[in-house]
PDB file of N, CA and C in Angstrom:
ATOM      1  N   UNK A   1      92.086  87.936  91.126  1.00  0.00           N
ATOM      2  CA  UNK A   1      93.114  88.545  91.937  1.00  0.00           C
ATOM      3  C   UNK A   1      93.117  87.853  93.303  1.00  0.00           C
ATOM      4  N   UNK A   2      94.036  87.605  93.725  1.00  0.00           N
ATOM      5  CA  UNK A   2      94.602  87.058  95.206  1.00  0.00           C
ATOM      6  C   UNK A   2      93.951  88.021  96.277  1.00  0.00           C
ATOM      7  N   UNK A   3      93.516  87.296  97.434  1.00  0.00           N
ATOM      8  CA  UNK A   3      93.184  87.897  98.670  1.00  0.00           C
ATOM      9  C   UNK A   3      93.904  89.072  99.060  1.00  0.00           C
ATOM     10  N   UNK A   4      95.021  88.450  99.170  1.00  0.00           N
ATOM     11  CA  UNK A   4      96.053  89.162  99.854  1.00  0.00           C
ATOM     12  C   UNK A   4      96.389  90.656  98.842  1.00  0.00           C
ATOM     13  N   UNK A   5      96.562  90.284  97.397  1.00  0.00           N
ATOM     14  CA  UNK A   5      97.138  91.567  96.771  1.00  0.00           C
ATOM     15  C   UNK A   5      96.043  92.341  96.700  1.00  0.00           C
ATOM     16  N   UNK A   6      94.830  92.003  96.801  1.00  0.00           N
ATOM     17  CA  UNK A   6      93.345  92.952  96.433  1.00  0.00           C
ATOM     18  C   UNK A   6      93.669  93.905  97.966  1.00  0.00           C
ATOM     19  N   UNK A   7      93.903  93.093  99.294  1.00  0.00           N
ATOM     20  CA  UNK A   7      93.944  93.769 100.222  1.00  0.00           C
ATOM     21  C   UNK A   7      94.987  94.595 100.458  1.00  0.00           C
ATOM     22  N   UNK A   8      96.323  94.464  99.937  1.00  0.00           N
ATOM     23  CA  UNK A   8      97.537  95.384 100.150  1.00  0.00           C
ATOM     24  C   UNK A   8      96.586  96.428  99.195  1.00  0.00           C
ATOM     25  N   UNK A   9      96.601  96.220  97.717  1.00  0.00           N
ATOM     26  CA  UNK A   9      95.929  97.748  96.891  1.00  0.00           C
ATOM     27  C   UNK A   9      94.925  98.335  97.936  1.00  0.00           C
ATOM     28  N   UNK A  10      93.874  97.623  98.840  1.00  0.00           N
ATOM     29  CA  UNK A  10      92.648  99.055  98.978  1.00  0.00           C
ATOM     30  C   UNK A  10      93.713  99.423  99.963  1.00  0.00           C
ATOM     31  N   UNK A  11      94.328  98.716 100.871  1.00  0.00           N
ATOM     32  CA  UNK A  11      95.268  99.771 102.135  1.00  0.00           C
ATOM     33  C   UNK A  11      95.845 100.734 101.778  1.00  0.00           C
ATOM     34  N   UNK A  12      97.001 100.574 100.835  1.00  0.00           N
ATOM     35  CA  UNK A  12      97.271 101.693 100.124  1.00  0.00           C
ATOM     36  C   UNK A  12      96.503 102.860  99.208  1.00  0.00           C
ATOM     37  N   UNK A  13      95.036 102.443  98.604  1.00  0.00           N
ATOM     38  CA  UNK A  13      94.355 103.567  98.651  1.00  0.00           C
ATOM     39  C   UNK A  13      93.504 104.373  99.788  1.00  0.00           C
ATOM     40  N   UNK A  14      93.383 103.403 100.525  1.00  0.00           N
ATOM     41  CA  UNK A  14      93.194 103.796 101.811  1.00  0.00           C
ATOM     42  C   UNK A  14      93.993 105.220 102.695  1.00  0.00           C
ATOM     43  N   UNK A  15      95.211 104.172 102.442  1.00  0.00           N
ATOM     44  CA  UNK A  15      96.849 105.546 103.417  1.00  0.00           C
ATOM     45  C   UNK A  15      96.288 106.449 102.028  1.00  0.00           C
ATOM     46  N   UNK A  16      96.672 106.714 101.000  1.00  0.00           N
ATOM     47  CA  UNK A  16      96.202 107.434  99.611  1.00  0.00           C
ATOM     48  C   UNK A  16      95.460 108.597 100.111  1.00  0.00           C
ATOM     49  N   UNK A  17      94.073 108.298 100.617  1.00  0.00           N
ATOM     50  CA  UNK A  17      93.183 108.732 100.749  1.00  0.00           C
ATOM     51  C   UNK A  17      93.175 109.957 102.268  1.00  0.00           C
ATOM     52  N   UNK A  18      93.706 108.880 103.250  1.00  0.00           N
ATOM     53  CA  UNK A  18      93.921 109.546 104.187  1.00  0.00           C
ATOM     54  C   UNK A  18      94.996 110.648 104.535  1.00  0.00           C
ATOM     55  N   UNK A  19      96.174 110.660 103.379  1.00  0.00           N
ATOM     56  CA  UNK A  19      97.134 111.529 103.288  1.00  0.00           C
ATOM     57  C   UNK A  19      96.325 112.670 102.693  1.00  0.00           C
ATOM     58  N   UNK A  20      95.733 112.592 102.154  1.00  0.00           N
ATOM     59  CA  UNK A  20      95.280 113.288 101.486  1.00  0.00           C
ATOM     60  C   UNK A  20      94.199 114.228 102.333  1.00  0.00           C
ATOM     61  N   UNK A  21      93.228 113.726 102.887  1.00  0.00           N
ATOM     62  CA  UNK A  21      92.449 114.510 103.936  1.00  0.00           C
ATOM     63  C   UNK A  21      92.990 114.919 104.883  1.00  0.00           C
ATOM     64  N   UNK A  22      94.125 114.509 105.349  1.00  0.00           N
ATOM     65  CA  UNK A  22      94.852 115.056 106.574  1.00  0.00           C
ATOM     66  C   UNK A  22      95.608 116.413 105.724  1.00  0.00           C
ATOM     67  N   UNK A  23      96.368 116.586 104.410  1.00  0.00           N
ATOM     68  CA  UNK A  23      96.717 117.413 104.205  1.00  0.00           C
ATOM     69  C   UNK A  23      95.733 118.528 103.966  1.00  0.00           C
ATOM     70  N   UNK A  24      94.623 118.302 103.282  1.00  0.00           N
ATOM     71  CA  UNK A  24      93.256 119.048 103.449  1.00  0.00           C
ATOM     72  C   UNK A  24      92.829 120.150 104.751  1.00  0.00           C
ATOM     73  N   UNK A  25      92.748 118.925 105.445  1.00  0.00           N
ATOM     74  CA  UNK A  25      92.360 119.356 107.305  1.00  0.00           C
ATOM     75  C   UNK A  25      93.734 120.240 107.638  1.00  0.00           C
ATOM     76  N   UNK A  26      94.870 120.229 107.673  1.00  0.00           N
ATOM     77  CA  UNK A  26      95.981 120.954 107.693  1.00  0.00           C
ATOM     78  C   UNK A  26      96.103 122.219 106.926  1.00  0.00           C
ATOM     79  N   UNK A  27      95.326 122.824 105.359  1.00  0.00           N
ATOM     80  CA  UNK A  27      95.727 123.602 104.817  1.00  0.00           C
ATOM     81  C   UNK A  27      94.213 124.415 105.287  1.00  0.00           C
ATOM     82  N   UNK A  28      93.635 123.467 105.624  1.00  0.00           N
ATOM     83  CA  UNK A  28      92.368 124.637 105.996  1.00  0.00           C
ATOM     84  C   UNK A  28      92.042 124.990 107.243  1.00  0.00           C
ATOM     85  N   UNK A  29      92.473 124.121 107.937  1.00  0.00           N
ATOM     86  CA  UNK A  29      92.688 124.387 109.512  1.00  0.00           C
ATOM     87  C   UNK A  29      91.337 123.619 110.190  1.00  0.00           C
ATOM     88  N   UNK A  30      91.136 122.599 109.415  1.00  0.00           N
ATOM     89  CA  UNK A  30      90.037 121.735 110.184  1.00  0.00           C
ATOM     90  C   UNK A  30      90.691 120.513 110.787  1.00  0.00           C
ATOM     91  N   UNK A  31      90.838 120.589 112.062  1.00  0.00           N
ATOM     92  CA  UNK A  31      91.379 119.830 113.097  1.00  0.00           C
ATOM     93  C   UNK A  31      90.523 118.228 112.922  1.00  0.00           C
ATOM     94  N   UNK A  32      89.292 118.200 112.544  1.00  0.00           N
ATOM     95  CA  UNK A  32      88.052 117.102 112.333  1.00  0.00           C
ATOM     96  C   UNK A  32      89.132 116.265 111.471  1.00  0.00           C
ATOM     97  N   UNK A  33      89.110 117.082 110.108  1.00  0.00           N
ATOM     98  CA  UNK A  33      89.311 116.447 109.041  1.00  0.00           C
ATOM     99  C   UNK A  33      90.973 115.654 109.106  1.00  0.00           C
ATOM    100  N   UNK A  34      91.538 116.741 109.771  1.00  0.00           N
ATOM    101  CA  UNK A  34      92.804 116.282 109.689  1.00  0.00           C
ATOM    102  C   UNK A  34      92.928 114.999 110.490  1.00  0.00           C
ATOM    103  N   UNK A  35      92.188 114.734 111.760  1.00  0.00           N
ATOM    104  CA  UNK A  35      92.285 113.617 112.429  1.00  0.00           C
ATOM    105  C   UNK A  35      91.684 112.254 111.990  1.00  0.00           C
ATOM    106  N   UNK A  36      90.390 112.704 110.929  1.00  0.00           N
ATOM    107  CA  UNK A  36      89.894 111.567 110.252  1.00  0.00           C
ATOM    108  C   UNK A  36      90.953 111.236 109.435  1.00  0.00           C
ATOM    109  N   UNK A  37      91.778 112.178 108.291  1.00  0.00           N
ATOM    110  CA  UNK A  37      92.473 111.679 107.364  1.00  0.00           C
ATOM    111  C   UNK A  37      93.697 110.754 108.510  1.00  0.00           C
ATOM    112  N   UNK A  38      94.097 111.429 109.308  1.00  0.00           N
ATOM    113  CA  UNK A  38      95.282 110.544 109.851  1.00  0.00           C
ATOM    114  C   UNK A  38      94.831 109.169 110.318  1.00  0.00           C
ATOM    115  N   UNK A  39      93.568 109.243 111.102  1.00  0.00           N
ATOM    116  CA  UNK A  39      93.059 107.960 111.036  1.00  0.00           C
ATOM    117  C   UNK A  39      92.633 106.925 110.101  1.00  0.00           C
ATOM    118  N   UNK A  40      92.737 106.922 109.122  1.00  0.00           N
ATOM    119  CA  UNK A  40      92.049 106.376 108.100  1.00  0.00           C
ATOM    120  C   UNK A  40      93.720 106.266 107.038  1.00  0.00           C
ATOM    121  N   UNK A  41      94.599 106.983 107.382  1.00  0.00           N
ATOM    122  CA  UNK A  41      96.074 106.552 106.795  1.00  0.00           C
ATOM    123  C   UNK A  41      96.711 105.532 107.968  1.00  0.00           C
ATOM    124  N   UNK A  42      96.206 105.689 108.588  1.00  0.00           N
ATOM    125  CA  UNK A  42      96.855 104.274 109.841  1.00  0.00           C
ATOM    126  C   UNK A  42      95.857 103.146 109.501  1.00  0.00           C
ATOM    127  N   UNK A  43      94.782 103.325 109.016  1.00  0.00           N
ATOM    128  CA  UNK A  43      94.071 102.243 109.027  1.00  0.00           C
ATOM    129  C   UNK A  43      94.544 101.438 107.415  1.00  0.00           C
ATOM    130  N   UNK A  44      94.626 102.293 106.622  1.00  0.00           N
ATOM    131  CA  UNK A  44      95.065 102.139 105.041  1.00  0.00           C
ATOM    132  C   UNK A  44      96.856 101.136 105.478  1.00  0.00           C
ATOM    133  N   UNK A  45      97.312 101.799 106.235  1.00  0.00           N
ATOM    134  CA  UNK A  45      98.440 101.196 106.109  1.00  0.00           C
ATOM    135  C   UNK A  45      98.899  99.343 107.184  1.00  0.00           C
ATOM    136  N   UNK A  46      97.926  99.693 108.050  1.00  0.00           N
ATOM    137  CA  UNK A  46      97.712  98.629 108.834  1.00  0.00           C
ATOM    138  C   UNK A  46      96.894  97.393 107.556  1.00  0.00           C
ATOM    139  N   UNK A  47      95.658  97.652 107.046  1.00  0.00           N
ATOM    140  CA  UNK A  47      95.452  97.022 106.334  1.00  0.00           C
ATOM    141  C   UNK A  47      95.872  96.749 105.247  1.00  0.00           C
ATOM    142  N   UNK A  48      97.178  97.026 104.378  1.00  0.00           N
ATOM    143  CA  UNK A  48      98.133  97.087 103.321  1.00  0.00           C
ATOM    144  C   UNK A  48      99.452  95.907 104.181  1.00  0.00           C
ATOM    145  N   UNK A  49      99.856  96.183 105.253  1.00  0.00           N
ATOM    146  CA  UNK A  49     100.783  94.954 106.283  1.00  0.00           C
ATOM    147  C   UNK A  49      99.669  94.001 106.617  1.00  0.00           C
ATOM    148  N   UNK A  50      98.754  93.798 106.140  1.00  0.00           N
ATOM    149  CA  UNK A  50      97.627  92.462 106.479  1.00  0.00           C
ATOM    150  C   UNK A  50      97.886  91.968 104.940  1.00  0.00           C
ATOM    151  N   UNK A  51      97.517  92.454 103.990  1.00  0.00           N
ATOM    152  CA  UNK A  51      97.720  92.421 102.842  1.00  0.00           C
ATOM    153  C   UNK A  51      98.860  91.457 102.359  1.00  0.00           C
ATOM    154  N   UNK A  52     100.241  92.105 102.852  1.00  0.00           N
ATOM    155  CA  UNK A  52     101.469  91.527 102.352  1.00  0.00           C
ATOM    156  C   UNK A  52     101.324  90.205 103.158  1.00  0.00           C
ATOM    157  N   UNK A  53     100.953  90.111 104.198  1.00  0.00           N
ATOM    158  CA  UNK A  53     101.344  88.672 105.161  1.00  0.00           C
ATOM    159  C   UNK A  53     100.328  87.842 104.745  1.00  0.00           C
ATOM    160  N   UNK A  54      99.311  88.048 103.875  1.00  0.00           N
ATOM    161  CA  UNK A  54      98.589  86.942 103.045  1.00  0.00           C
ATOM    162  C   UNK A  54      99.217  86.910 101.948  1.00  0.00           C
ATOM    163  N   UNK A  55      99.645  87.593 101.415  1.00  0.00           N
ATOM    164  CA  UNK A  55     100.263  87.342 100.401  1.00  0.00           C
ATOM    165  C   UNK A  55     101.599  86.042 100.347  1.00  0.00           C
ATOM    166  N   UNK A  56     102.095  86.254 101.699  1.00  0.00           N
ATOM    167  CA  UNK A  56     103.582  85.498 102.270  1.00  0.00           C
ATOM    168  C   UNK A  56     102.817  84.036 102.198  1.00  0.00           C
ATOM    169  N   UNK A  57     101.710  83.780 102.588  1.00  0.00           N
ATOM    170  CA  UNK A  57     100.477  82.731 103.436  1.00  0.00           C
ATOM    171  C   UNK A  57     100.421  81.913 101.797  1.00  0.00           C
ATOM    172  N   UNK A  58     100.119  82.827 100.927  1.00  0.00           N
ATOM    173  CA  UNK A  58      99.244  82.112  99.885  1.00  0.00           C
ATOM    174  C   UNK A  58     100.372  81.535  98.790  1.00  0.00           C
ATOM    175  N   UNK A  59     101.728  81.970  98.981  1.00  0.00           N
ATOM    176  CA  UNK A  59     102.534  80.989  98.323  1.00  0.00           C
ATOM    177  C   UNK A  59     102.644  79.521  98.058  1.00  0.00           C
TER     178      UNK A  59
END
């Protein structure tokens, strides 16, 4: 698998992941959790736009 597409997939399980704990932290009212999940969906998605622009690179 290509650099670039291995790195768009974990970003997007990444955002995945972090949508997911932020909705967590939101239904239970843990302010912690919710800020880790949002952090960690900005990081998923920042590293998923690194992803695609290697991908553009490795043509």
């Amino acid at each position: 698998m290509k650099e670039g597409t291995k790195e768009e997939m974990e970003g997007k399980f990444s955002k995945a992941k972090g949508e997911i704990k932020e909705s967590a932290g939101e239904m239970t009212g843990d302010i912690e959790m919710e800020a880790k999940g949002e952090a960690e969906k900005r990081k998923g998605e920042a590293q998923e736009k690194v992803g695609k622009i290697r991908k553009e690179f490795e043509k």
